[in-house]
C-alpha atoms as a PDB file:
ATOM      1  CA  UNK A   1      23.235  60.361  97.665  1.00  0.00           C
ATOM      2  CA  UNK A   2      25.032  63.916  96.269  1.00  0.00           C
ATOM      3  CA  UNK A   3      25.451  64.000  92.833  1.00  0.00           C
ATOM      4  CA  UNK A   4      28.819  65.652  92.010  1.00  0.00           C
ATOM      5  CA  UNK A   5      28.772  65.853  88.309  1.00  0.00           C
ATOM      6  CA  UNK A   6      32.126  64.213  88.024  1.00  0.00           C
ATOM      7  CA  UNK A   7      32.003  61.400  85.277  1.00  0.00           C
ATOM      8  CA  UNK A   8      34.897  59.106  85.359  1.00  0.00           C
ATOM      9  CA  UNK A   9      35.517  55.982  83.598  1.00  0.00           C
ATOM     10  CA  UNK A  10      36.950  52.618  84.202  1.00  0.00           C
ATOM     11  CA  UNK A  11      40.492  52.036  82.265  1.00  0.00           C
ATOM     12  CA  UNK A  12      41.716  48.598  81.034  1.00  0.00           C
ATOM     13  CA  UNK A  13      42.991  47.613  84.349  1.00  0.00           C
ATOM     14  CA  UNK A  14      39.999  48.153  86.249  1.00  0.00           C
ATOM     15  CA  UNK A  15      40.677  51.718  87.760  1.00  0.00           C
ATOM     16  CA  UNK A  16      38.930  54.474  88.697  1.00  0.00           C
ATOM     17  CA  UNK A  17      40.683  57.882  89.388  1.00  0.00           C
ATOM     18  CA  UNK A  18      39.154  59.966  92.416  1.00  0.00           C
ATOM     19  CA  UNK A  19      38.593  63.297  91.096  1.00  0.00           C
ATOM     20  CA  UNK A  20      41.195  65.765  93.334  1.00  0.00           C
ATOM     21  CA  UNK A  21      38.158  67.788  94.383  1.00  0.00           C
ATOM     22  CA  UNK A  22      36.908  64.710  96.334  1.00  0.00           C
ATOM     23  CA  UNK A  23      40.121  63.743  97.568  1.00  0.00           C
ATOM     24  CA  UNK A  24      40.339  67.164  98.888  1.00  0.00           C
ATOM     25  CA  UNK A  25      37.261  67.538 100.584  1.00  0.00           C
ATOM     26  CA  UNK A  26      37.063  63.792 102.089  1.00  0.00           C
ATOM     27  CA  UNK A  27      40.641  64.394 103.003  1.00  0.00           C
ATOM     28  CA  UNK A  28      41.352  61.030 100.887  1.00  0.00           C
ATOM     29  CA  UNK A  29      45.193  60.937 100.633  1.00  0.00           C
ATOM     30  CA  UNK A  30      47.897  58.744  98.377  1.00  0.00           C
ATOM     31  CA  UNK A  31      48.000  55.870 100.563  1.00  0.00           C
ATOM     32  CA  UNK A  32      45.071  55.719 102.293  1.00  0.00           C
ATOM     33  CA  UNK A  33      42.804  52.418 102.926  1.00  0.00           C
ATOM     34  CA  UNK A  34      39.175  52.499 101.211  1.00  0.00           C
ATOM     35  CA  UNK A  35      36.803  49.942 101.604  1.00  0.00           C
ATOM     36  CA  UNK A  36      34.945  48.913  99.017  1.00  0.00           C
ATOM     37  CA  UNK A  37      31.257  47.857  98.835  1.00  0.00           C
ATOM     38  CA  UNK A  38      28.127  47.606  97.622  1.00  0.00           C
ATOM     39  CA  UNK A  39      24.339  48.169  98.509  1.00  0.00           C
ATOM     40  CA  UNK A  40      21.140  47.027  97.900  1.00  0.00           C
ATOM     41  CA  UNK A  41      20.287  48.890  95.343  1.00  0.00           C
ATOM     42  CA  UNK A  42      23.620  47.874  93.307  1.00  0.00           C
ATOM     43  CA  UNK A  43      25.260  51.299  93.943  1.00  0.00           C
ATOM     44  CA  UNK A  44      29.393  50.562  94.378  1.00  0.00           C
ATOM     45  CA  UNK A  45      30.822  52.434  97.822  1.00  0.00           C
ATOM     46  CA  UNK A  46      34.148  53.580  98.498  1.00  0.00           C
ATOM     47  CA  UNK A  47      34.538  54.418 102.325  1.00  0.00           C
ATOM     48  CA  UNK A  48      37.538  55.676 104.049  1.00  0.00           C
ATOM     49  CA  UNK A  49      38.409  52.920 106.218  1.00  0.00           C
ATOM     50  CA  UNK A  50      40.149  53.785 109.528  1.00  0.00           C
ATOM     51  CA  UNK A  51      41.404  50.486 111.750  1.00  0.00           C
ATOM     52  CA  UNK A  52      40.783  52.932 114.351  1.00  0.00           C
ATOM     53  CA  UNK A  53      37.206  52.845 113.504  1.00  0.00           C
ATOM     54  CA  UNK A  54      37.080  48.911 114.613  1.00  0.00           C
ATOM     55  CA  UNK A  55      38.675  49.460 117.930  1.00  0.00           C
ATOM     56  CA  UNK A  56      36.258  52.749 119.056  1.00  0.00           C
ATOM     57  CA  UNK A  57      34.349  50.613 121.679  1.00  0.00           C
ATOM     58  CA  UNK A  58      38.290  49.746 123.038  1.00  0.00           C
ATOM     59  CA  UNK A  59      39.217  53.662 122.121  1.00  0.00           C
ATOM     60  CA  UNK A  60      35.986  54.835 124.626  1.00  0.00           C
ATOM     61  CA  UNK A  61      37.371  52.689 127.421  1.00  0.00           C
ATOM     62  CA  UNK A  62      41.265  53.190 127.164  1.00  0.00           C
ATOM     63  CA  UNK A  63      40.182  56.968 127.478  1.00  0.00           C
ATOM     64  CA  UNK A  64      37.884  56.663 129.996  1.00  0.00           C
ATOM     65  CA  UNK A  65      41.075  55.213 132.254  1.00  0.00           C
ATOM     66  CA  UNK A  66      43.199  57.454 131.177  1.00  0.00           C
ATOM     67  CA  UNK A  67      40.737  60.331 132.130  1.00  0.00           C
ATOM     68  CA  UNK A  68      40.333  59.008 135.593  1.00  0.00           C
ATOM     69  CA  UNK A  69      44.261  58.706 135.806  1.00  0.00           C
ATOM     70  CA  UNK A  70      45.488  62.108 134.685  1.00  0.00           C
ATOM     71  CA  UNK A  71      42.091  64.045 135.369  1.00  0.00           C
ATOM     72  CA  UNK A  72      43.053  65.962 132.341  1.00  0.00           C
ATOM     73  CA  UNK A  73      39.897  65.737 129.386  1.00  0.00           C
ATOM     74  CA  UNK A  74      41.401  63.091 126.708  1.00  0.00           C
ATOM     75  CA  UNK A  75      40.363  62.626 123.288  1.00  0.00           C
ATOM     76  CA  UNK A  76      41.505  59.686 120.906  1.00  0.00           C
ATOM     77  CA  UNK A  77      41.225  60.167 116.924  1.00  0.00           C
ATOM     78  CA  UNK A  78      41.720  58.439 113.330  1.00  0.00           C
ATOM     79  CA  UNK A  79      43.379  60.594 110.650  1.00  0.00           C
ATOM     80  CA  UNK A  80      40.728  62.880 110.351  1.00  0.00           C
ATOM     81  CA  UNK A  81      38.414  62.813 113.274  1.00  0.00           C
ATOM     82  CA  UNK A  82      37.507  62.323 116.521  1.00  0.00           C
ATOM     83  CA  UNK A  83      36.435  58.927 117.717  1.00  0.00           C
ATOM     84  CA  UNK A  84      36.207  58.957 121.369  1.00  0.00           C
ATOM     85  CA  UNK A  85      36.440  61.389 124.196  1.00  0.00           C
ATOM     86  CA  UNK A  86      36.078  61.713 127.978  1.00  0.00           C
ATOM     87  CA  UNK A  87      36.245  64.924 130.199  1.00  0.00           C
ATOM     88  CA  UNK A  88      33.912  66.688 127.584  1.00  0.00           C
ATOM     89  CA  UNK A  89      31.077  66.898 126.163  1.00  0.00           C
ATOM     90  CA  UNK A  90      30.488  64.036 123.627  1.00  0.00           C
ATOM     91  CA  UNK A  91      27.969  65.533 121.504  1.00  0.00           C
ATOM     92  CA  UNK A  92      30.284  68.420 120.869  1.00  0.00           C
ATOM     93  CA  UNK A  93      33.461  66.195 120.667  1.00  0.00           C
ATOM     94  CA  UNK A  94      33.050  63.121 118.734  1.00  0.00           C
ATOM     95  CA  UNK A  95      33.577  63.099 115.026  1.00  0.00           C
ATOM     96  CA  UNK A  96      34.590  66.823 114.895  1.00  0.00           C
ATOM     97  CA  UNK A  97      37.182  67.266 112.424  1.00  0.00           C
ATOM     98  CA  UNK A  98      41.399  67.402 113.692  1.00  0.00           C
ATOM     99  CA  UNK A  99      43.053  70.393 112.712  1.00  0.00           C
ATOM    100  CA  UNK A 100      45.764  70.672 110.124  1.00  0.00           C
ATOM    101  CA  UNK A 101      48.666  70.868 113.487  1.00  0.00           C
ATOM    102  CA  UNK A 102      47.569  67.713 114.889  1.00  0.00           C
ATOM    103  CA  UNK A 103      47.656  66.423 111.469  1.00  0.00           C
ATOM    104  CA  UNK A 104      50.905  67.373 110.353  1.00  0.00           C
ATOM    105  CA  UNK A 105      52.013  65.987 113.853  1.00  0.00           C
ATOM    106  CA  UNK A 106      50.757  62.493 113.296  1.00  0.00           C
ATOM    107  CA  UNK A 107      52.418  62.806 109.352  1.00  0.00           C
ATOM    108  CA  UNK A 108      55.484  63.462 110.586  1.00  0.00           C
ATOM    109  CA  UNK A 109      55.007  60.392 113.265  1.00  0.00           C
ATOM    110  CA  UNK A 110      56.348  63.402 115.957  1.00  0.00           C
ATOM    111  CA  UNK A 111      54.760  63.749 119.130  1.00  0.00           C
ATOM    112  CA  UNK A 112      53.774  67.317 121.433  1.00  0.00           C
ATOM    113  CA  UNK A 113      54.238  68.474 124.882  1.00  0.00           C
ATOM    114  CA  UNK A 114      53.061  71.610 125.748  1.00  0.00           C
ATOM    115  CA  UNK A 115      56.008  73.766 126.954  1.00  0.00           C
ATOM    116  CA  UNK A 116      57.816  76.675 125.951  1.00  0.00           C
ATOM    117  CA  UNK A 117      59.392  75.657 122.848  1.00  0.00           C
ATOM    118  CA  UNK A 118      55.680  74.752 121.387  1.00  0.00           C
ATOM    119  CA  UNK A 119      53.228  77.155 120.030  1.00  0.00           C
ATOM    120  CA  UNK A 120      49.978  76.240 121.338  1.00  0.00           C
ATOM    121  CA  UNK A 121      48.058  73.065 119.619  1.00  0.00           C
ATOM    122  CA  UNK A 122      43.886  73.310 119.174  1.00  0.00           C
ATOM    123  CA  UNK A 123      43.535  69.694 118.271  1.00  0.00           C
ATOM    124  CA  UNK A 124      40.167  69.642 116.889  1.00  0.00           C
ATOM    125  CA  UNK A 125      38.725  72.050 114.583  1.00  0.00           C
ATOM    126  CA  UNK A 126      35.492  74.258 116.675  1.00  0.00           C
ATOM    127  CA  UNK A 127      36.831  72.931 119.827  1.00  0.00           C
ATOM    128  CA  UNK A 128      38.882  76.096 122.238  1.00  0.00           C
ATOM    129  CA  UNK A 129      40.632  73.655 124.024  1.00  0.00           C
ATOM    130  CA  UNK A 130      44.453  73.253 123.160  1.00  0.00           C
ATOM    131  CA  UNK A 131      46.313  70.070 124.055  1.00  0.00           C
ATOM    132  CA  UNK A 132      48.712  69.420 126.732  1.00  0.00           C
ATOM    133  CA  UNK A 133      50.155  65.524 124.963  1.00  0.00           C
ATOM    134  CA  UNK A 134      49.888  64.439 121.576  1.00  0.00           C
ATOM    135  CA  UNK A 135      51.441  61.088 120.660  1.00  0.00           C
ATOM    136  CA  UNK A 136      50.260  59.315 117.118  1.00  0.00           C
ATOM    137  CA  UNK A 137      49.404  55.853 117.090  1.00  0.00           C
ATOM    138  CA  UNK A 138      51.019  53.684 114.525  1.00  0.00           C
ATOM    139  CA  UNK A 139      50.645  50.308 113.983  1.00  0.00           C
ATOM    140  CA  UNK A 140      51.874  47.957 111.927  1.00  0.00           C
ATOM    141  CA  UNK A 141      54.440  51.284 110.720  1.00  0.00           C
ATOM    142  CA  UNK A 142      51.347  53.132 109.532  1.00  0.00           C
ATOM    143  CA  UNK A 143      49.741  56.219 111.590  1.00  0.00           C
ATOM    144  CA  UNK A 144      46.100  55.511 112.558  1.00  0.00           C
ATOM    145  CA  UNK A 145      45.414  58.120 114.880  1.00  0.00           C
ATOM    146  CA  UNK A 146      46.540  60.145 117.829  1.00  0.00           C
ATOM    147  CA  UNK A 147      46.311  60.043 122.033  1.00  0.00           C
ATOM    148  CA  UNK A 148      45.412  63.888 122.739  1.00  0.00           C
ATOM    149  CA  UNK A 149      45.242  64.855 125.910  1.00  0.00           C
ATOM    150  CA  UNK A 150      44.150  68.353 127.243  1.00  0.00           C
ATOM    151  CA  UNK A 151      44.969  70.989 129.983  1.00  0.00           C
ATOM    152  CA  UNK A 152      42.722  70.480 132.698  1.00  0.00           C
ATOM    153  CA  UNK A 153      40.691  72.868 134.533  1.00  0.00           C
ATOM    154  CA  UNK A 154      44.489  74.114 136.622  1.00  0.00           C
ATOM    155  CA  UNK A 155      46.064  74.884 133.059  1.00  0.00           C
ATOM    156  CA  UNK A 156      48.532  73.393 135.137  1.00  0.00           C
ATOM    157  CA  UNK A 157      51.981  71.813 132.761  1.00  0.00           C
ATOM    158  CA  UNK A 158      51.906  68.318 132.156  1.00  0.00           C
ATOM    159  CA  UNK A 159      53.755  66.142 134.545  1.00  0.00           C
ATOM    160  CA  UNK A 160      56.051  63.209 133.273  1.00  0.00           C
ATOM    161  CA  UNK A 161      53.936  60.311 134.295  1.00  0.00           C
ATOM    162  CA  UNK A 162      51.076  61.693 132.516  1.00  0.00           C
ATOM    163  CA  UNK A 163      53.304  61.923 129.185  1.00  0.00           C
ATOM    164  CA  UNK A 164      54.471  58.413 130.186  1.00  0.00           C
ATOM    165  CA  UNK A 165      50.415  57.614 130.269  1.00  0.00           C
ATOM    166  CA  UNK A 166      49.587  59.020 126.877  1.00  0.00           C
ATOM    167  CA  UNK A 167      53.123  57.342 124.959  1.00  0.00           C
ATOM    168  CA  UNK A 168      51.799  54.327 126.372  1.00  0.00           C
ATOM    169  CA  UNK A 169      48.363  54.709 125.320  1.00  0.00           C
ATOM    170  CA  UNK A 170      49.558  55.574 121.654  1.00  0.00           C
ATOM    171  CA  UNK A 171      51.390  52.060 121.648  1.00  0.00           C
ATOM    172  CA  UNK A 172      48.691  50.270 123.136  1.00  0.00           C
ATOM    173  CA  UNK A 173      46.330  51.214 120.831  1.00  0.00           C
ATOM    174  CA  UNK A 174      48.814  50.709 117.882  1.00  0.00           C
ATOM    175  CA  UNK A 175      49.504  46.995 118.745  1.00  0.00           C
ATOM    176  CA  UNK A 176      45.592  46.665 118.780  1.00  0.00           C
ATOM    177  CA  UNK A 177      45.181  47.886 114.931  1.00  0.00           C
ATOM    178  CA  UNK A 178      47.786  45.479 114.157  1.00  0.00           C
ATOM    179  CA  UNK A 179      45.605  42.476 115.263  1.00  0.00           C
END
């Protein structure tokens, strides 16, 4: 494990303050769910914890369908990264970082449609493909991610059933991080 050089110590109510410089780089916000654990060797871990995280396996397959349905390349995320894709490379896909757009999207629990009132949207950071759909998924009234779905190979706009597809997907997913 990193050594930071950041001492902090425990107060009288049994907190800890995350230095800023953390937060920043982890992308730990006010708000946001940590697990808490410990490992063999008595070391204490805090862990971002995403409820999207729990459903990937479910995430993998929900895209895979929609894939097949829209033949567009679709890519499901948590706050910060990628969790499952289909249509592209996996390797290159999967836990790449979102961009600040598709973050500020799911913050402001709005959704995107590519069209002329839009500036383009790169969802994830190293990744030249821009998105077609965005909807967030929230559950339970908090944002845990986002259904992204990208211009096919025809750069061709999207069609109504196929935003129909990804606001349902969104939902879907956000009833499943409710249970």
């Amino acid at each position: 494990m990193k050594a930071t050089g950041i001492v902090r110590r425990i107060d009288d109510l049994g907190r800890v303050v995350i230095p800023k410089e953390i937060r920043r780089t982890m992308r730990i916000r006010e708000g946001d769910p940590l697990e808490i654990y410990t490992d063999a060797d008595g070391e204490v871990i805090f862990k971002k914890y995403s409820p999207m995280g729990e459903i990937s396996e479910f995430t993998s397959q929900y895209a895979d369908v929609l894939y097949r349905a829209t033949n567009m390349p679709v890519i499901i995320t948590d706050r910060d990264h990628v969790i499952s894709c289909m249509g592209l490379s996996k390797k290159d896909t999967i836990d790449r970082h979102i961009t600040k757009e598709l973050e500020t999207i799911m913050e402001n629990r709005s959704s995107y449609v590519a069209g002329s009132e839009h500036q383009e949207l790169y969802p994830v950071e190293g990744l030249d493909r821009n998105a077609a759909i965005a909807y967030p998924i929230i559950g339970s009234g908090d944002v845990s991610g986002c259904v992204v779905i990208l211009f096919g190979e025809n750069g061709t706009a999207p069609t109504q059933s196929e935003i129909k597809l990804a606001q349902v997907a969104a939902s879907f997913l956000g009833k499943q991080t409710e249970e």
